[in-house]
Structure formats: structure tokens, C-alpha cells
Protein backbone atom coordinates (compact mmCIF):
# COMPACT_ATOMS: atom_id res chain seq x y z
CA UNK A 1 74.57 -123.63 -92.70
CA UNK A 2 72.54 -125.65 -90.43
CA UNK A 3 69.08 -124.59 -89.12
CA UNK A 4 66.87 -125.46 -86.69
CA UNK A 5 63.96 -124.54 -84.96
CA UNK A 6 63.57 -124.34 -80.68
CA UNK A 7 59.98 -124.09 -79.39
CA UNK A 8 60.65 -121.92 -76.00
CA UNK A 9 57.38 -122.26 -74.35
CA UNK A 10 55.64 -125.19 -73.99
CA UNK A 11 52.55 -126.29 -75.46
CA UNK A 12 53.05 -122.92 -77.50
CA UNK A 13 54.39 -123.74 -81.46
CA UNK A 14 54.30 -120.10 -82.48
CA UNK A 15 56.88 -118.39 -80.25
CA UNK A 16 60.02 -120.26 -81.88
CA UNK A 17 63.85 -119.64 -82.12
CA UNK A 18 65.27 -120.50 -85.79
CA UNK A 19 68.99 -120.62 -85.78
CA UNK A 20 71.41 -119.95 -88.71
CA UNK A 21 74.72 -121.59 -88.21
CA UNK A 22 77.79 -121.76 -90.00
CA UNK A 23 78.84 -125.34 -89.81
CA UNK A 24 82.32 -125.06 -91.21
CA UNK A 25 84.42 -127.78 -89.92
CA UNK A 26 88.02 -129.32 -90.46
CA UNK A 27 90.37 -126.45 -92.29
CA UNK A 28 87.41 -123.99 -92.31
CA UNK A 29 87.08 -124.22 -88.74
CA UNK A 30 86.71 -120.62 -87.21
CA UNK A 31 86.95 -119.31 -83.36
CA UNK A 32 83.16 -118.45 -81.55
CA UNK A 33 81.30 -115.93 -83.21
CA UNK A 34 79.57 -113.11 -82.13
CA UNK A 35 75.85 -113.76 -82.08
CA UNK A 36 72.47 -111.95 -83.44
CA UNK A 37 69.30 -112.45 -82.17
CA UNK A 38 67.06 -111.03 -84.64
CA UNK A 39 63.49 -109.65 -83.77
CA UNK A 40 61.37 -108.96 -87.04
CA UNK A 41 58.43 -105.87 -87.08
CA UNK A 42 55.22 -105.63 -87.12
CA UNK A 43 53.24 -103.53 -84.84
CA UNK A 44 53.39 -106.42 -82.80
CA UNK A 45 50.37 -107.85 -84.48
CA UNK A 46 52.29 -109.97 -87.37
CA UNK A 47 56.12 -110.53 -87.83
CA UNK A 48 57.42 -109.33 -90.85
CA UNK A 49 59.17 -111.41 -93.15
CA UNK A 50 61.46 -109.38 -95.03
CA UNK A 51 63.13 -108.45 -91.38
CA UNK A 52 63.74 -112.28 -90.61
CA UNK A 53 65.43 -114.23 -92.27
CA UNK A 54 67.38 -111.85 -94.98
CA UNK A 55 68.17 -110.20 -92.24
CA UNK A 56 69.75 -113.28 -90.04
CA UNK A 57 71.46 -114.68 -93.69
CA UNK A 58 73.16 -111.57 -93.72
CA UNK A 59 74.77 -111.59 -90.54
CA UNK A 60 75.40 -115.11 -91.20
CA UNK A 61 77.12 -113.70 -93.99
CA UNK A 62 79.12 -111.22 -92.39
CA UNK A 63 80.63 -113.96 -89.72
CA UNK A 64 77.86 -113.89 -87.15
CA UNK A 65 75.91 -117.10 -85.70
CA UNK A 66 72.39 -115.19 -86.18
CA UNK A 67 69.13 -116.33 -84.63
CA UNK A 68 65.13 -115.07 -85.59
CA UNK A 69 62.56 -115.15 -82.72
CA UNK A 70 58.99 -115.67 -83.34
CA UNK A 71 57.69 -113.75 -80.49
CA UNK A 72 54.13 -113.62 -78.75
CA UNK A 73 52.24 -111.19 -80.94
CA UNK A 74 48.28 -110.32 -81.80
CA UNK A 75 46.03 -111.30 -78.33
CA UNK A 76 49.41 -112.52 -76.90
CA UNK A 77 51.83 -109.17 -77.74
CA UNK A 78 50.54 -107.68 -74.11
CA UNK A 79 53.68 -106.71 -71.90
CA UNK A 80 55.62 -108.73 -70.62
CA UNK A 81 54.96 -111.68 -72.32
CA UNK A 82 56.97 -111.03 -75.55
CA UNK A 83 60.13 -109.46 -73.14
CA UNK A 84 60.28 -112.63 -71.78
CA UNK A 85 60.06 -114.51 -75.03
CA UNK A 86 63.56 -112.70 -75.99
CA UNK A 87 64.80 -113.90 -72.39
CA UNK A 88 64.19 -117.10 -73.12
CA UNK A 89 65.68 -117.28 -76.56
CA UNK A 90 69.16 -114.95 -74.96
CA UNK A 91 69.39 -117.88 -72.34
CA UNK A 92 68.86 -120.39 -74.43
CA UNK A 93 71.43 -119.20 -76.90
CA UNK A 94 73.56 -118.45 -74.24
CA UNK A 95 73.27 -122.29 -72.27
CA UNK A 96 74.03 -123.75 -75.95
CA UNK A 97 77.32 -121.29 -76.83
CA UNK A 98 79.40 -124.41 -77.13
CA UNK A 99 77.16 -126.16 -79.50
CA UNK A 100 76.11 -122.80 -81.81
CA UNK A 101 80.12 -122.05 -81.47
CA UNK A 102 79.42 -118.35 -80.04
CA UNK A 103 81.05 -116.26 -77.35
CA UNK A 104 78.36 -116.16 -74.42
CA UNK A 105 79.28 -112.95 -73.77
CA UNK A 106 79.18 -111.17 -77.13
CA UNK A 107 74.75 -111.94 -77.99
CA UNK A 108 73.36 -108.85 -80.02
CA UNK A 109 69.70 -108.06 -80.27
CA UNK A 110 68.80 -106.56 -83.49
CA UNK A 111 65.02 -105.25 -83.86
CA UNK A 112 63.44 -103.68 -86.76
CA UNK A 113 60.56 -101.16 -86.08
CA UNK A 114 58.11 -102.94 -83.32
CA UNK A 115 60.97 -105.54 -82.93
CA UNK A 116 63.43 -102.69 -82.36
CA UNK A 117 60.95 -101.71 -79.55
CA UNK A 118 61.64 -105.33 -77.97
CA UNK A 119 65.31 -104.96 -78.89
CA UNK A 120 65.34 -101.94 -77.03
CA UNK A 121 63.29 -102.94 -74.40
CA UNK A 122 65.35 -105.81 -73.64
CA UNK A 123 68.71 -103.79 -73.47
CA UNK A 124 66.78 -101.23 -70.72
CA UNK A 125 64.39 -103.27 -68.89
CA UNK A 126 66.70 -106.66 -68.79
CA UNK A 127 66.78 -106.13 -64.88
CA UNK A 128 63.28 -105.87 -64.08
CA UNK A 129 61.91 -108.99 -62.02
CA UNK A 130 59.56 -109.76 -64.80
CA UNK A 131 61.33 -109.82 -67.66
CA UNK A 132 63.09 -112.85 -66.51
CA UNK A 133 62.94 -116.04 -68.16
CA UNK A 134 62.42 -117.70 -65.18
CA UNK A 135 62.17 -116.82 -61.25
CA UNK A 136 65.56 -118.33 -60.40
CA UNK A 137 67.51 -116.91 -63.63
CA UNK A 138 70.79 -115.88 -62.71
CA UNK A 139 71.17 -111.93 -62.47
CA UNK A 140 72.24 -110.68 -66.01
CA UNK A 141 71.63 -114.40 -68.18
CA UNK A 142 69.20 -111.94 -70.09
CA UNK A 143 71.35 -109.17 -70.74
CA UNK A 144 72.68 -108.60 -74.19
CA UNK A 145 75.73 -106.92 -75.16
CA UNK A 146 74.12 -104.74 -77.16
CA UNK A 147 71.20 -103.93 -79.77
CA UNK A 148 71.15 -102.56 -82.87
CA UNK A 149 67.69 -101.10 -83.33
CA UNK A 150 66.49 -99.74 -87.02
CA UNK A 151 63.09 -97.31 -87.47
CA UNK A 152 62.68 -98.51 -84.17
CA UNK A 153 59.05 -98.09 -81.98
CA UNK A 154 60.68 -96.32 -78.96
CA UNK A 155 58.11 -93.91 -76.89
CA UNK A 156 54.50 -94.50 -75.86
CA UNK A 157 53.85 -90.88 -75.63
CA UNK A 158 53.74 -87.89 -78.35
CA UNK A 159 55.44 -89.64 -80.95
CA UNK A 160 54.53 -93.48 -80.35
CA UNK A 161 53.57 -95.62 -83.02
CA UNK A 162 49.49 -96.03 -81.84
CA UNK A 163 48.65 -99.28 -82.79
CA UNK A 164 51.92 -100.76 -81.25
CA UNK A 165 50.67 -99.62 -77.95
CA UNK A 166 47.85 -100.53 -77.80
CA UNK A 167 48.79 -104.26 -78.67
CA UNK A 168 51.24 -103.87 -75.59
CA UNK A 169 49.58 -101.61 -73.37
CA UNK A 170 45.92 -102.59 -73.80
CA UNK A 171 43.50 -100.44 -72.45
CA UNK A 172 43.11 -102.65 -69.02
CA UNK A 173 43.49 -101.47 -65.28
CA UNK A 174 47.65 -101.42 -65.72
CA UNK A 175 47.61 -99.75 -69.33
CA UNK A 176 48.83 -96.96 -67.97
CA UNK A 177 51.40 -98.31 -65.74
CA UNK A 178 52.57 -100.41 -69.26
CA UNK A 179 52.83 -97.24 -70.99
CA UNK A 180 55.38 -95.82 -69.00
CA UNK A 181 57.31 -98.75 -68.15
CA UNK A 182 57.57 -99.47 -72.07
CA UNK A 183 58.34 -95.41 -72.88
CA UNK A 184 61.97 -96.76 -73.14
CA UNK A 185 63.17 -92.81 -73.08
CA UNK A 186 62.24 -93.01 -69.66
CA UNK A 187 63.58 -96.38 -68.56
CA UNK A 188 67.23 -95.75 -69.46
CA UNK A 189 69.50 -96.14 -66.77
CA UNK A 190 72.91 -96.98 -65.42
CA UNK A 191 72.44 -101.12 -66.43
CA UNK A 192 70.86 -100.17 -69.93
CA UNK A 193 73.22 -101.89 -72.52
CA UNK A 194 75.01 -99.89 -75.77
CA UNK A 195 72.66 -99.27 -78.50
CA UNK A 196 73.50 -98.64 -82.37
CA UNK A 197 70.57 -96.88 -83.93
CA UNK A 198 69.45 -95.94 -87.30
CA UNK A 199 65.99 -94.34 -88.80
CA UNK A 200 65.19 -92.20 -92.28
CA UNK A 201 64.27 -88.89 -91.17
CA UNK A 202 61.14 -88.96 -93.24
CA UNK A 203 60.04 -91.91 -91.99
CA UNK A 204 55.97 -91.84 -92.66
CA UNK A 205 54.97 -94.86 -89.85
CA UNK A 206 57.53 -94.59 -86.79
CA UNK A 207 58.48 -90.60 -86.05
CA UNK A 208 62.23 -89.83 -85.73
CA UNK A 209 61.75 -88.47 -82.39
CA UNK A 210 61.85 -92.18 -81.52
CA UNK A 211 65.08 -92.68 -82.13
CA UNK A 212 66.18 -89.64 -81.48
CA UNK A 213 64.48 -89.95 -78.05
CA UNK A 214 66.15 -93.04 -77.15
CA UNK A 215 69.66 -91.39 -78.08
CA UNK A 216 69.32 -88.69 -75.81
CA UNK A 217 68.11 -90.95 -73.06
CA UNK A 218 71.42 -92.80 -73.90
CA UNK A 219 73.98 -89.95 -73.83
CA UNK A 220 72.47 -88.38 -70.63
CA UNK A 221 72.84 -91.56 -68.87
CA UNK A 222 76.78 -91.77 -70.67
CA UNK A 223 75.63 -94.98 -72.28
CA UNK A 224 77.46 -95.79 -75.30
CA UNK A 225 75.22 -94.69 -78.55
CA UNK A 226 75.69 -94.38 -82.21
CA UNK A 227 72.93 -92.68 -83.99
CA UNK A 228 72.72 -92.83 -87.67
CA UNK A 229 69.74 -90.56 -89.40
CA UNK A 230 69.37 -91.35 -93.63
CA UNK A 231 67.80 -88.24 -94.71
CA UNK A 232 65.47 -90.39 -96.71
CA UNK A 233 63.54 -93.73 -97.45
CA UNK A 234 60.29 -95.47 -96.69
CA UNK A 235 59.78 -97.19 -93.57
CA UNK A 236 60.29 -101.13 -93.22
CA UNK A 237 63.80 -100.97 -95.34
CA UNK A 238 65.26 -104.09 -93.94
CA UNK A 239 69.13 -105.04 -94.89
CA UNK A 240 68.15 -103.19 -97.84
CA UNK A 241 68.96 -105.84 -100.42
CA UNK A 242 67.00 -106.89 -104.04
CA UNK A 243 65.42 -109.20 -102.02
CA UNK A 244 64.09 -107.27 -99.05
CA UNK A 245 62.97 -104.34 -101.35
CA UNK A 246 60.85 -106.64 -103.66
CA UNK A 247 60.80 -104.01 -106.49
CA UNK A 248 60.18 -100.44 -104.42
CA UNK A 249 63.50 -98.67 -105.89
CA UNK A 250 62.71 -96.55 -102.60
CA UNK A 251 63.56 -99.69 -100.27
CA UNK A 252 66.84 -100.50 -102.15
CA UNK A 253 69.07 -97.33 -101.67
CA UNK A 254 72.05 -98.20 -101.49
CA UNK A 255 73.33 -95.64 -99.01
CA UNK A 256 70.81 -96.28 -96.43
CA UNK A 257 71.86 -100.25 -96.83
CA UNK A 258 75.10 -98.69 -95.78
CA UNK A 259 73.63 -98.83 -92.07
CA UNK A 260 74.45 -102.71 -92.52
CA UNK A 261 78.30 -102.70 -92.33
CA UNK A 262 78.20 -99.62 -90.22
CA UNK A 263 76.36 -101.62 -87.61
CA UNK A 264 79.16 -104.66 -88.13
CA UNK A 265 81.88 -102.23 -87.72
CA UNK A 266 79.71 -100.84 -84.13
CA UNK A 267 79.61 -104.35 -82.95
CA UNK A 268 83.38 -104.25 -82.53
CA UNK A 269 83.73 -101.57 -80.47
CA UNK A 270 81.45 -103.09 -77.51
């Protein structure tokens, strides 16, 4: 495995790519993988650990090239900044395919909680003028083939997660205009990307009207969604491995970890 870490803004040492590559070579060589960008949680005020790198080792494992992004959080998490921080880590992962041996045109997005808001913000708002990585990208360098969001932030209405808006939304003269553009219910539309999606439906920090929100928004729009809904377990589960659960028996069920291969088996079919 070979790992490295990509500083995508200049002057800027905390919004960082790490890459997790297989570097089997000779007899073990293998044809371009699919690739995961992985987006870690946190309200958008801290990135959470346990949904970085266990989660990108076990892609890794699975036979994906898997990426974590340290995006803009805290006094920098207000919108867009941190959309564009995933643009700039899809393009650069997309302008180095050859050298990370992954097919350009199969990058996933996979966001856990407020980085399954970006996830999903970057599958519906990939279009929009300024969530491009730069003002001449090419139309669609930003797009991902899909994302895979888990407990994911989703809505900045009813049911949104309160301090995650308000690190993206602020309270400034365009709050208001943020709030709406990043209620991704409402966003959906005919250039929104597949989504696999999966939440416990006790869930006691993100409602599961979020992702059930997002869902609908999917299937009215005949975008391609699968839904999963574990009737129970805390929030924050991770890849649900010994490691991830760090002794809560609650964050190590087994047959909400099942959302792992499930996802795999999604990723497939797009």
C-alpha cells in the first residue's frame, strides 16, 4: 500500500488528500480500480477519525484505490468552500488515474454523517458554477459516479442537524439563500448522480427523515437509489469493525456492518 498526502490549496496544510493505494506489481498486477473518495463527519467543525482511514483501508481491502479528504471545516466549513475542496480532490484523482491505476470514470464519494452531507452535496450540486474547482474546469471533471452516504446530514429544514448548519449556513446576509441551496431534498434534479444510502432508524443525532428525504427526492426525479434503514444502532457507526467501535458493543453490530458489502455489491450496478 503506498500513501501519500496532496495539499489542494495553496498556502493551506489542513485541507489535504491522503491516498491508499494498492501497489501490487509484476504477477499481482490488477486492471484500474474503482475509486473512493472518502469524506469523514463531524458537524463540519472536526473530522472524525474513526470515518477516515478504517474506512478508506477497507475499501482498499475490498479492491478499491480509496482516498480521505481533509476538508475546510470550523471558521472555514461556510458554503462553498468545502464543495469545492471535494472538486478539487475528484479532479485531482481524476488527472492522476494512470498513476493511482483507477478508471476515471468509476470515482465514488462516500460521506459519513456531515461528510455524507458533502457527499451528497457533491452528487446534486456538481453543476453549479461555484462548486467548480476552478473557472475553466471542464463541464462534469467534478462529477462522481456515485455516493454512498451513511447517517447522512441531508435537509436544512425540520429535520436538519442544527449545528451543521449553522457552520455552513452562518447567520450572514446569504444564510438563507445557503440554506436552501444546501437542503439537498430540494436540489435533486435530472444531473444528480446515483446514491446508495443507509441510516439506523433510531438514530439519536441525524433524524431518518434525512435520508429518507433524500430518497424520495431521488425516486421522484427516477434517479437510481438504494435505501437501506437498520432498525437500530447509535449514530457515528463507521465500517462497523473492532476498531471503529472502540468497545461500544452498540457500534459493532454485525448486521448493520452488513451495509459495507451491500454498498460494494451497489457500486457494481452503476
Amino acid at each position: 500500500m503506498t500513501c501519500d498526502t496532496i495539499y489542494l490549496r495553496k498556502g493551506d496544510e489542513n485541507v489535504r488528500l491522503c491516498t491508499y493505494i494498492s501497489n501490487y506489481a509484476g504477477d499481482m498486477c490488477v486492471q484500474p480500480r474503482d475509486a473512493v473518495l472518502v469524506l469523514p463527519g463531524g458537524g463540519y467543525g472536526f473530522l472524525a477519525e474513526r470515518e477516515a482511514e478504517p474506512a478508506a483501508k477497507t475499501f482498499l481491502a475490498a479492491g478499491c484505490n480509496a482516498f480521505v479528504l481533509y476538508y475546510s471545516i470550523g471558521e472555514y466549513a461556510k458554503y462553498p468552500r468545502p464543495l469545492v475542496d471535494v472538486s478539487l480532490a475528484i479532479c485531482h484523482i481524476r488527472d492522476n488515474a494512470e498513476k493511482y491505476n483507477i478508471n476515471p470514470d468509476r470515482i465514488f464519494v462516500c460521506g459519513f454523517s456531515a461528510g455524507g452531507h458533502l457527499a451528497g452535496a457533491i452528487g446534486t450540486l456538481w453543476d453549479r458554477e461555484y462548486a467548480k474547482a476552478a473557472p475553466d474546469m471542464p463541464h462534469g471533471k467534478n462529477r462522481p459516479r456515485g455516493v454512498i452516504l451513511s447517517y447522512p446530514v441531508i435537509t436544512m429544514g425540520e429535520f436538519t442537524h442544527e449545528y451543521s448548519r449553522e457552520m455552513i449556513a452562518g447567520s450572514g446576509p446569504d444564510a438563507q439563500m445557503w440554506r436552501r441551496e444546501c437542503s439537498l431534498e430540494l436540489q435533486v434534479g435530472k444531473n444528480t448522480v446515483p446514491a446508495f444510502v443507509w441510516q439506523t432508524q433510531n438514530d439519536d443525532c441525524v433524524a431518518i427523515q434525512n435520508s429518507m428525504l433524500y430518497a424520495q427526492a431521488l425516486i421522484d426525479h427516477e434517479i437510481p437509489v438504494e435505501l437501506h434503514i437498520y432498525p437500530k444502532g447509535p449514530h457515528g457507526m463507521s465500517v462497523v469493525t473492532e476498531e471503529t467501535a472502540q468497545g461500544n458493543a452498540d457500534r459493532g453490530d454485525p448486521h448493520v456492518g452488513g451495509w459495507v458489502k451491500a454498498a460494494l455489491e451497489w457500486m457494481k450496478t452503476v
